[in-house]
Structure formats: C-alpha cells, structure tokens
PDB file of N, CA and C in Angstrom:
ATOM      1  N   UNK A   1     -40.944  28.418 -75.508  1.00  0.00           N
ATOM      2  CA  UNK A   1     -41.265  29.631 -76.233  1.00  0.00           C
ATOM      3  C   UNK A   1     -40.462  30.819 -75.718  1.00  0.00           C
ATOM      4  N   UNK A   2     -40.430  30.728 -74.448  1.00  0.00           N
ATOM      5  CA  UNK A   2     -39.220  31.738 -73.574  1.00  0.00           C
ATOM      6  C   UNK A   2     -38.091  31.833 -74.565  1.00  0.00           C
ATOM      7  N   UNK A   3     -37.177  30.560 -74.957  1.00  0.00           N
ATOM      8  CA  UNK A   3     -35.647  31.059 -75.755  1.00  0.00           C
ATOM      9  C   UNK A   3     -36.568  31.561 -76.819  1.00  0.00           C
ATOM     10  N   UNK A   4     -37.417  30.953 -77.528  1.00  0.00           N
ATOM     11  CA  UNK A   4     -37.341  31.434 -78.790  1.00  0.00           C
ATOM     12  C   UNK A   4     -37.385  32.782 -78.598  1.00  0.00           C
ATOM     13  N   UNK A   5     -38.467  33.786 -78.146  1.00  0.00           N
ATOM     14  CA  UNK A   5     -38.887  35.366 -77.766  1.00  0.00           C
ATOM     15  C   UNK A   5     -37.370  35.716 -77.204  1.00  0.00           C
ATOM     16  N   UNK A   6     -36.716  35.197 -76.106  1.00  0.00           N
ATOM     17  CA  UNK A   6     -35.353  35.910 -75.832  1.00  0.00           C
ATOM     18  C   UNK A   6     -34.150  36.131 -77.225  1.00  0.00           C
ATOM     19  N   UNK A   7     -34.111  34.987 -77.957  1.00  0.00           N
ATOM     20  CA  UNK A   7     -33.338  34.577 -78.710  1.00  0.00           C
ATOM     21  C   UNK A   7     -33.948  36.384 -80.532  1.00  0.00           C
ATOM     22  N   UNK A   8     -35.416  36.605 -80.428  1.00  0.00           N
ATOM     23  CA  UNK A   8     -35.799  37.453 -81.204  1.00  0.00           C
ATOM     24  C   UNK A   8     -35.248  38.855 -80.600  1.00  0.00           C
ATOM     25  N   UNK A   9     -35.655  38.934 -79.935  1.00  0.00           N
ATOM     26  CA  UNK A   9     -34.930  40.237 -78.623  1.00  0.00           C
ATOM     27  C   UNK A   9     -33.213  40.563 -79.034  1.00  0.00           C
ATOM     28  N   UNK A  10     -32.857  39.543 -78.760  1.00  0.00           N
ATOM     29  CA  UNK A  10     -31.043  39.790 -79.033  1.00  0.00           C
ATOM     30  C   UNK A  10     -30.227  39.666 -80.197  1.00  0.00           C
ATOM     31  N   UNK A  11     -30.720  39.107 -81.130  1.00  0.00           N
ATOM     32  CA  UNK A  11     -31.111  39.705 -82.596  1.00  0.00           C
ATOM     33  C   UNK A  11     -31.503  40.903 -82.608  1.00  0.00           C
ATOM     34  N   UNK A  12     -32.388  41.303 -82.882  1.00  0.00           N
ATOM     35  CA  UNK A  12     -33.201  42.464 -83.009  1.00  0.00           C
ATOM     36  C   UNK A  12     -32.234  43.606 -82.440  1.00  0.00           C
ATOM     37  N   UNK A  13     -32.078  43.464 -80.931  1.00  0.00           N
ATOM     38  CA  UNK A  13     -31.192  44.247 -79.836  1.00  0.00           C
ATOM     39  C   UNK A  13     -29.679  44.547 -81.039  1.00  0.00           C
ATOM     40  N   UNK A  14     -29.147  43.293 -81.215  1.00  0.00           N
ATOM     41  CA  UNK A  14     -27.641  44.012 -82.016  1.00  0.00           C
ATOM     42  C   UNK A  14     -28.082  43.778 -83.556  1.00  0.00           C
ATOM     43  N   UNK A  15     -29.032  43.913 -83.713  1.00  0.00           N
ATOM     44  CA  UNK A  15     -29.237  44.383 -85.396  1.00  0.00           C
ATOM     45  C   UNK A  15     -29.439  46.245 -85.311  1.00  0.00           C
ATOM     46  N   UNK A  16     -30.115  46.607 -83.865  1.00  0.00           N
ATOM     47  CA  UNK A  16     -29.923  47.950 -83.754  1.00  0.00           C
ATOM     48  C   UNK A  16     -28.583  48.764 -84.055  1.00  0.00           C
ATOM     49  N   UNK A  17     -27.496  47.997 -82.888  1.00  0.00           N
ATOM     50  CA  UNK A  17     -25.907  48.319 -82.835  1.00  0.00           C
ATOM     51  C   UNK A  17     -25.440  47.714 -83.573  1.00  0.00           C
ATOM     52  N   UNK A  18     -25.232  47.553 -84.578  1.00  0.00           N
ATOM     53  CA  UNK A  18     -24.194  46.761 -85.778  1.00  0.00           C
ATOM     54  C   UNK A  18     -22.772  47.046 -84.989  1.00  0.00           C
ATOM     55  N   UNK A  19     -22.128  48.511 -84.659  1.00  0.00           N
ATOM     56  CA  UNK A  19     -20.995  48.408 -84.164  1.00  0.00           C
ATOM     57  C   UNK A  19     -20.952  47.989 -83.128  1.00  0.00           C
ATOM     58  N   UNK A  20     -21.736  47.066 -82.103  1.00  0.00           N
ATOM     59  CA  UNK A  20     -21.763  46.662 -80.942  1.00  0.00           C
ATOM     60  C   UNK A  20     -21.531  45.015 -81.600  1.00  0.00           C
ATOM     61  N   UNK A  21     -21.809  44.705 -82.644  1.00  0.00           N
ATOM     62  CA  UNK A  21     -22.407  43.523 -82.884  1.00  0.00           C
ATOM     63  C   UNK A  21     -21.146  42.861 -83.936  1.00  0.00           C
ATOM     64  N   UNK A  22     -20.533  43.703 -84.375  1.00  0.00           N
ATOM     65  CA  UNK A  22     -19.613  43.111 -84.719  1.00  0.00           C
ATOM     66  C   UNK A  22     -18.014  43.248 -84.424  1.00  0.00           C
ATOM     67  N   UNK A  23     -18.160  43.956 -83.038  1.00  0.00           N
ATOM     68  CA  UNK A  23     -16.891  44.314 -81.956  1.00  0.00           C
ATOM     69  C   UNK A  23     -17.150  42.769 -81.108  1.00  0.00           C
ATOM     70  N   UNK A  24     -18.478  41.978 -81.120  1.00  0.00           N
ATOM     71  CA  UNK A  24     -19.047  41.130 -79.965  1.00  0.00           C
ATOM     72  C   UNK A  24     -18.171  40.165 -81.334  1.00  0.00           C
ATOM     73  N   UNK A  25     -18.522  39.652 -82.125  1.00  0.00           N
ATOM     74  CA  UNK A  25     -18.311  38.637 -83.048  1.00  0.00           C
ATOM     75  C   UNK A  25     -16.838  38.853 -83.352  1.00  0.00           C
ATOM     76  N   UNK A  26     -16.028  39.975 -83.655  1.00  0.00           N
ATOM     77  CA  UNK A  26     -14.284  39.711 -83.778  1.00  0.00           C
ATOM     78  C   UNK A  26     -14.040  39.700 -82.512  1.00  0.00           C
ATOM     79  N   UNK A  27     -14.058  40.195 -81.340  1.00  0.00           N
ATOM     80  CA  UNK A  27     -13.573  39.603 -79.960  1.00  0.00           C
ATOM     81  C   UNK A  27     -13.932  38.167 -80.210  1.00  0.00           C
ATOM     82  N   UNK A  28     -14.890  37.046 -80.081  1.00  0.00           N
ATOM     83  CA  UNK A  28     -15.365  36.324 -80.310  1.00  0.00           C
ATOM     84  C   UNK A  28     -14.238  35.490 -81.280  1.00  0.00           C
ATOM     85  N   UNK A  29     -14.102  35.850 -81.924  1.00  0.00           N
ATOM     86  CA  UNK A  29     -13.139  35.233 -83.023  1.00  0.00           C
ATOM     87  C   UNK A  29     -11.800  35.354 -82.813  1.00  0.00           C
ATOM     88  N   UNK A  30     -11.403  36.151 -82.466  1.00  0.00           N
ATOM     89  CA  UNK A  30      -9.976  36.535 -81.801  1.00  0.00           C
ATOM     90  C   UNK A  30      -9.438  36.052 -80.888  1.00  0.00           C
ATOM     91  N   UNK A  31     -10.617  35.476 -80.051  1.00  0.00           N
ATOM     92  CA  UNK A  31     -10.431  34.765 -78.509  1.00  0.00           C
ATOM     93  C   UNK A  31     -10.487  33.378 -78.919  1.00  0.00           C
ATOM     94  N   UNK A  32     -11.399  32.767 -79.604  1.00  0.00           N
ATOM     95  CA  UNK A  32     -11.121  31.143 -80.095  1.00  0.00           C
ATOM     96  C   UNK A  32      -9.593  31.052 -80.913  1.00  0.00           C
ATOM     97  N   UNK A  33      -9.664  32.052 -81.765  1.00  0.00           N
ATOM     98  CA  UNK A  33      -8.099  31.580 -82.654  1.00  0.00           C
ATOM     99  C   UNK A  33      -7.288  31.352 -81.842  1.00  0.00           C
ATOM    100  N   UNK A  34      -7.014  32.370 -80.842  1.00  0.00           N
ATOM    101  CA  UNK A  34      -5.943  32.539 -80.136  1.00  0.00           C
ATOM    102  C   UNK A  34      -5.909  31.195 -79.116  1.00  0.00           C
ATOM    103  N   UNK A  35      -6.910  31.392 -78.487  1.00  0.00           N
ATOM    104  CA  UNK A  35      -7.267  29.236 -77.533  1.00  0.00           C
ATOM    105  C   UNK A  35      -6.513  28.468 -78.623  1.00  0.00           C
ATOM    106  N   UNK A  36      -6.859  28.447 -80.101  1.00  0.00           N
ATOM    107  CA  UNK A  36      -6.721  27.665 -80.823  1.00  0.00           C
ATOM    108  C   UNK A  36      -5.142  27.331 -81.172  1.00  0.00           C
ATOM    109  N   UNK A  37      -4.728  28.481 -80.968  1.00  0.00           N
ATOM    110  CA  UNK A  37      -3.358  28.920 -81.206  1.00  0.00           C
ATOM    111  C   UNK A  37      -2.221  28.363 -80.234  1.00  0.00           C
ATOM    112  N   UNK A  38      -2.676  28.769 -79.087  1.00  0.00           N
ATOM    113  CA  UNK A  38      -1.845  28.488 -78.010  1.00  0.00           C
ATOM    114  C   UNK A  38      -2.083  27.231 -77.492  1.00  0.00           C
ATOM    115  N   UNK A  39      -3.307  26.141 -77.709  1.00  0.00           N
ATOM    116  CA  UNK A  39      -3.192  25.124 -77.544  1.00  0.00           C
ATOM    117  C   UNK A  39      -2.228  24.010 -78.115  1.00  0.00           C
ATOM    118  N   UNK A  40      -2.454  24.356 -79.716  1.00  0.00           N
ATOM    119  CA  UNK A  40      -1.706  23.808 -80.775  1.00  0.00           C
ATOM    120  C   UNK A  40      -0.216  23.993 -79.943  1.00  0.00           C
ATOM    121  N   UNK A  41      -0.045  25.230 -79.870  1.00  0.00           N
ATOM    122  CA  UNK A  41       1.773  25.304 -79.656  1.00  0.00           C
ATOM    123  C   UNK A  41       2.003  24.373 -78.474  1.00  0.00           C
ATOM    124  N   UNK A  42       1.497  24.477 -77.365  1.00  0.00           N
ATOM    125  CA  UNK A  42       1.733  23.541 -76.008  1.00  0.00           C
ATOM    126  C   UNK A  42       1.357  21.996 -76.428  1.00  0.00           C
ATOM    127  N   UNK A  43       0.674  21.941 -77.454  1.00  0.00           N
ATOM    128  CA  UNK A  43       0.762  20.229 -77.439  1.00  0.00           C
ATOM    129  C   UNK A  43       2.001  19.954 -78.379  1.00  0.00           C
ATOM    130  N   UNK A  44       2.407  20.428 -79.617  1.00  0.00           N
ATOM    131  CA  UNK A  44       3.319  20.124 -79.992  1.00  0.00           C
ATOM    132  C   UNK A  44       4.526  20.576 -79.702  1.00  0.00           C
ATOM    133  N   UNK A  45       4.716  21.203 -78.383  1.00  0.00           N
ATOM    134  CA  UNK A  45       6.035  21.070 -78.006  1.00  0.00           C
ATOM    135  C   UNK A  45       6.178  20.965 -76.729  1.00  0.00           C
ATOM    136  N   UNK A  46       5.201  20.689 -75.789  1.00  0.00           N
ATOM    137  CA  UNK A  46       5.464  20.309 -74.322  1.00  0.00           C
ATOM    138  C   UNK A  46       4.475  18.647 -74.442  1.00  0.00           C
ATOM    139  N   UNK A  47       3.619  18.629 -75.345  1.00  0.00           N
ATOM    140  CA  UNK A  47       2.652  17.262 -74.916  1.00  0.00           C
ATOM    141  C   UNK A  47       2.961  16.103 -75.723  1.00  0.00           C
ATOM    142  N   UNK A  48       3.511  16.941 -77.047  1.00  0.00           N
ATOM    143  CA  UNK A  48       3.666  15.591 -77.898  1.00  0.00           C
ATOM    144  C   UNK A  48       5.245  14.868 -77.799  1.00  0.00           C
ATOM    145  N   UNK A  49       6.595  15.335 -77.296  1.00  0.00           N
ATOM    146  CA  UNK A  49       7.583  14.972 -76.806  1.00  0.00           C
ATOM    147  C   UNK A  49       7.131  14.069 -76.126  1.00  0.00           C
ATOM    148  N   UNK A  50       6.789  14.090 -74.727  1.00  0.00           N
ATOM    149  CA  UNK A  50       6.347  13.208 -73.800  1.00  0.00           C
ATOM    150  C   UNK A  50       5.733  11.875 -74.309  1.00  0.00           C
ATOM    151  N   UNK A  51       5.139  11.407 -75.273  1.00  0.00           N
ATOM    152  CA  UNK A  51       4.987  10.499 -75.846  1.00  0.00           C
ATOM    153  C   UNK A  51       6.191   9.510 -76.304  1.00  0.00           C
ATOM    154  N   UNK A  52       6.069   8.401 -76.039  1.00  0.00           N
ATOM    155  CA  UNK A  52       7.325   7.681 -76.291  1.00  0.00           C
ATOM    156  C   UNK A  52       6.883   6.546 -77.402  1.00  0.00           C
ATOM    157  N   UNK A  53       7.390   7.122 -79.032  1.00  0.00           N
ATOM    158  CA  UNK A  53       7.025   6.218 -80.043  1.00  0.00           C
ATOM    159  C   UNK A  53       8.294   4.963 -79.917  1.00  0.00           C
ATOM    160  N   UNK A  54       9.160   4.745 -79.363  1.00  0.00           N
ATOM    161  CA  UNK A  54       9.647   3.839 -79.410  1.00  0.00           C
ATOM    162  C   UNK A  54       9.097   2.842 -78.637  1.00  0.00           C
ATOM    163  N   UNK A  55       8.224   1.859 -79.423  1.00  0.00           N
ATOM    164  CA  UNK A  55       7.232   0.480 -78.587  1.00  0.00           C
ATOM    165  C   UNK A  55       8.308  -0.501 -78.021  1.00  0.00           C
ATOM    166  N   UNK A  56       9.558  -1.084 -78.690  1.00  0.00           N
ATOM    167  CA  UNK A  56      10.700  -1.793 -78.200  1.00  0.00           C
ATOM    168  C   UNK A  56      10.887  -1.329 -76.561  1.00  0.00           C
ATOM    169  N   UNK A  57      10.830  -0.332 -76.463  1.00  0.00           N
ATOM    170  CA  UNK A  57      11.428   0.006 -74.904  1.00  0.00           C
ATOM    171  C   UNK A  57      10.349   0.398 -73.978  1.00  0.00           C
ATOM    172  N   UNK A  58       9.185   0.004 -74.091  1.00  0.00           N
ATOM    173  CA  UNK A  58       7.985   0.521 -73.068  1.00  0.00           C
ATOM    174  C   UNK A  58       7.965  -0.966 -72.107  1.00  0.00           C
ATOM    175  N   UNK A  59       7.745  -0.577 -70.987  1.00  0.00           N
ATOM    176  CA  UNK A  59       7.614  -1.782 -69.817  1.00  0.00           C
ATOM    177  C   UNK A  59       6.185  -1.945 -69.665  1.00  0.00           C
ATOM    178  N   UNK A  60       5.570  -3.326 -69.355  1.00  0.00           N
ATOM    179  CA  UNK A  60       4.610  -3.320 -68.811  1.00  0.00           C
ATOM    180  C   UNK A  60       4.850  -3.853 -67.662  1.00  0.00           C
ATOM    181  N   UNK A  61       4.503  -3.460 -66.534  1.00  0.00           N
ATOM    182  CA  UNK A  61       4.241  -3.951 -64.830  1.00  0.00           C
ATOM    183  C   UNK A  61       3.175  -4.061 -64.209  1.00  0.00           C
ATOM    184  N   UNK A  62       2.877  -5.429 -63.938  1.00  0.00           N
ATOM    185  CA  UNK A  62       1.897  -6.124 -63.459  1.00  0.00           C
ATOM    186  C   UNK A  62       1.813  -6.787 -62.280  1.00  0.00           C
ATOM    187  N   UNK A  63       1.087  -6.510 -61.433  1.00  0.00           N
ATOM    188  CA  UNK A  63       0.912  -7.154 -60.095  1.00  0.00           C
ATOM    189  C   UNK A  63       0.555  -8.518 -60.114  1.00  0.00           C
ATOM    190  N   UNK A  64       1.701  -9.616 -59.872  1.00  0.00           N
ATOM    191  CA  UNK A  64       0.953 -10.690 -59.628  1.00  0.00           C
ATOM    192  C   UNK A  64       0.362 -11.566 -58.781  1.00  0.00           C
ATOM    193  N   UNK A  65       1.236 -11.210 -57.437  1.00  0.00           N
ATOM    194  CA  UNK A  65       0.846 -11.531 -56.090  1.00  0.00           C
ATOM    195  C   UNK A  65      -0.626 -10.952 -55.550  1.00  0.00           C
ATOM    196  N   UNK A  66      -1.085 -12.125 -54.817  1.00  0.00           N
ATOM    197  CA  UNK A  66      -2.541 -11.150 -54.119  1.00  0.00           C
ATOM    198  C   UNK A  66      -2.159 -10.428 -52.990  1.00  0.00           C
ATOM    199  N   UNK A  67      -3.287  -9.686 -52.274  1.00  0.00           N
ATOM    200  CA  UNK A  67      -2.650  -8.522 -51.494  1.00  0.00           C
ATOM    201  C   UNK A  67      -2.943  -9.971 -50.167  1.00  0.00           C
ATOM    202  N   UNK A  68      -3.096  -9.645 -49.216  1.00  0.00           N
ATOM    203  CA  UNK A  68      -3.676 -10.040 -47.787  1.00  0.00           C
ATOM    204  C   UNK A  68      -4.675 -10.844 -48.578  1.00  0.00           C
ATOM    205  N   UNK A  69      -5.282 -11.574 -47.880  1.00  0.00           N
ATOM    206  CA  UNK A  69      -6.428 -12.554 -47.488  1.00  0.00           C
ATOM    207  C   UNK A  69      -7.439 -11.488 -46.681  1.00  0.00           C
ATOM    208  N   UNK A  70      -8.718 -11.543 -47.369  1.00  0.00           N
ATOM    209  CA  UNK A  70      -9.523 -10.760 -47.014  1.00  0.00           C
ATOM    210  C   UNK A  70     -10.136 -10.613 -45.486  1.00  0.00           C
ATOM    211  N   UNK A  71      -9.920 -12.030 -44.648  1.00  0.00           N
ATOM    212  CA  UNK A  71     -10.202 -12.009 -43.504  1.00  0.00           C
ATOM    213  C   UNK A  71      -8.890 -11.336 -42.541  1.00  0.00           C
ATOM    214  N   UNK A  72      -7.487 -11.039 -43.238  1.00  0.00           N
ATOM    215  CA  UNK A  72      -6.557 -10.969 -42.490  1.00  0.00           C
ATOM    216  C   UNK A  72      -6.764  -9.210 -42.684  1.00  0.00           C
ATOM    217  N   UNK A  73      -7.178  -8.526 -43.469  1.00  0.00           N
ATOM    218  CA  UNK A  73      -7.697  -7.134 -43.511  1.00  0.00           C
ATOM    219  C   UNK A  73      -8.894  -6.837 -42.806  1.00  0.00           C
ATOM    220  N   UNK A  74      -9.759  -7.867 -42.840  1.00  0.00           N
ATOM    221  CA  UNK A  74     -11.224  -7.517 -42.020  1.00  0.00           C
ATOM    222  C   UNK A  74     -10.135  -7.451 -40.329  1.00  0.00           C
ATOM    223  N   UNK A  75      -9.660  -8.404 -40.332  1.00  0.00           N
ATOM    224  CA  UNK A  75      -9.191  -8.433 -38.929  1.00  0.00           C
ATOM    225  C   UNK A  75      -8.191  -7.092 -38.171  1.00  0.00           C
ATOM    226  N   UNK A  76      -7.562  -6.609 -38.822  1.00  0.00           N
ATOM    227  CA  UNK A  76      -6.699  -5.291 -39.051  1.00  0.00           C
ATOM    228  C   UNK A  76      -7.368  -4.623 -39.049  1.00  0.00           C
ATOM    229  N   UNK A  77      -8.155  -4.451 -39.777  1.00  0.00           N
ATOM    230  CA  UNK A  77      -9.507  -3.194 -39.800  1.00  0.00           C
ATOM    231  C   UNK A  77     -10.559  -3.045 -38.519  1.00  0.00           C
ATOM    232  N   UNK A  78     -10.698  -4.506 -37.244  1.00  0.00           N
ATOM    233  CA  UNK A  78     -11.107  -4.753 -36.492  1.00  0.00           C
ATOM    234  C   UNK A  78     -10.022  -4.121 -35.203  1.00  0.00           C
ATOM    235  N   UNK A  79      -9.042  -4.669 -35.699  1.00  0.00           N
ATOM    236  CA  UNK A  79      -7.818  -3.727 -34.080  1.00  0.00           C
ATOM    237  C   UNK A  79      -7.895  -2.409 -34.428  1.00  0.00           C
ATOM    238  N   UNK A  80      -7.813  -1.659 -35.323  1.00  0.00           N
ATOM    239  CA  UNK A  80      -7.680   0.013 -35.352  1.00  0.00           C
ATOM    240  C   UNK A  80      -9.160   0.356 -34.546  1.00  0.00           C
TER     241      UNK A  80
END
C-alpha cells in the first residue's frame, strides 16, 4: 500500500508543476534517444565489422590431448 500512496503523491506533486513535469519527461526522452543513438552508431561501425560472415575461413580448435593424470597434479599440488 506504501508504493501505491507514494506513487499518488508524485503524480499529484508534478500535476502541481506541469513545467517541472514536462522538463522531467523531455530530459527523459532526450537521454534514451540519444543512448539509443549512440549505441546504434558503435555497433554498426565498431561491433558489427568484427564479425566475420565468411563461414569458409573460421577455425575451430580443439583440445585433444588430456592434461596430467589426476594423481600426477594431486602430487604437484602436494610438493608446493
């Protein structure tokens, strides 16, 4: 019941200041576009380059050897 009564309050509060209330809502809007803006530009020209659509030339590398024998690490781990 607390948000709801806070949530009537701050309503109420900038229904008093309209010019408080809609300086809060275009900042508000001005500040997401702009995130919106400058994200867009950095992915399509620093994030999406970096992607390599040519599938012919991608490597896969795979470990196939095992590492140590688990007693030969317990034992190493025993001299330190």
């Amino acid at each position: 019941m607390s948000f709801v009564n806070d949530l009537r309050v701050a309503v109420r509060s900038l229904a008093r200041t309209r010019g408080l209330a809609v300086t809060v809502v275009l900042t508000l809007a001005l500040g997401i576009g702009a995130n919106s803006a400058i994200f867009t530009l950095v992915r399509g020209v620093l994030l999406k380059p970096l992607v390599n659509r040519d599938e012919d030339r991608l490597i896969y590398i795979r470990q196939s050897a095992l590492p140590y024998p688990r007693s030969r690490i317990c034992a190493l781990a025993l001299k330190a």
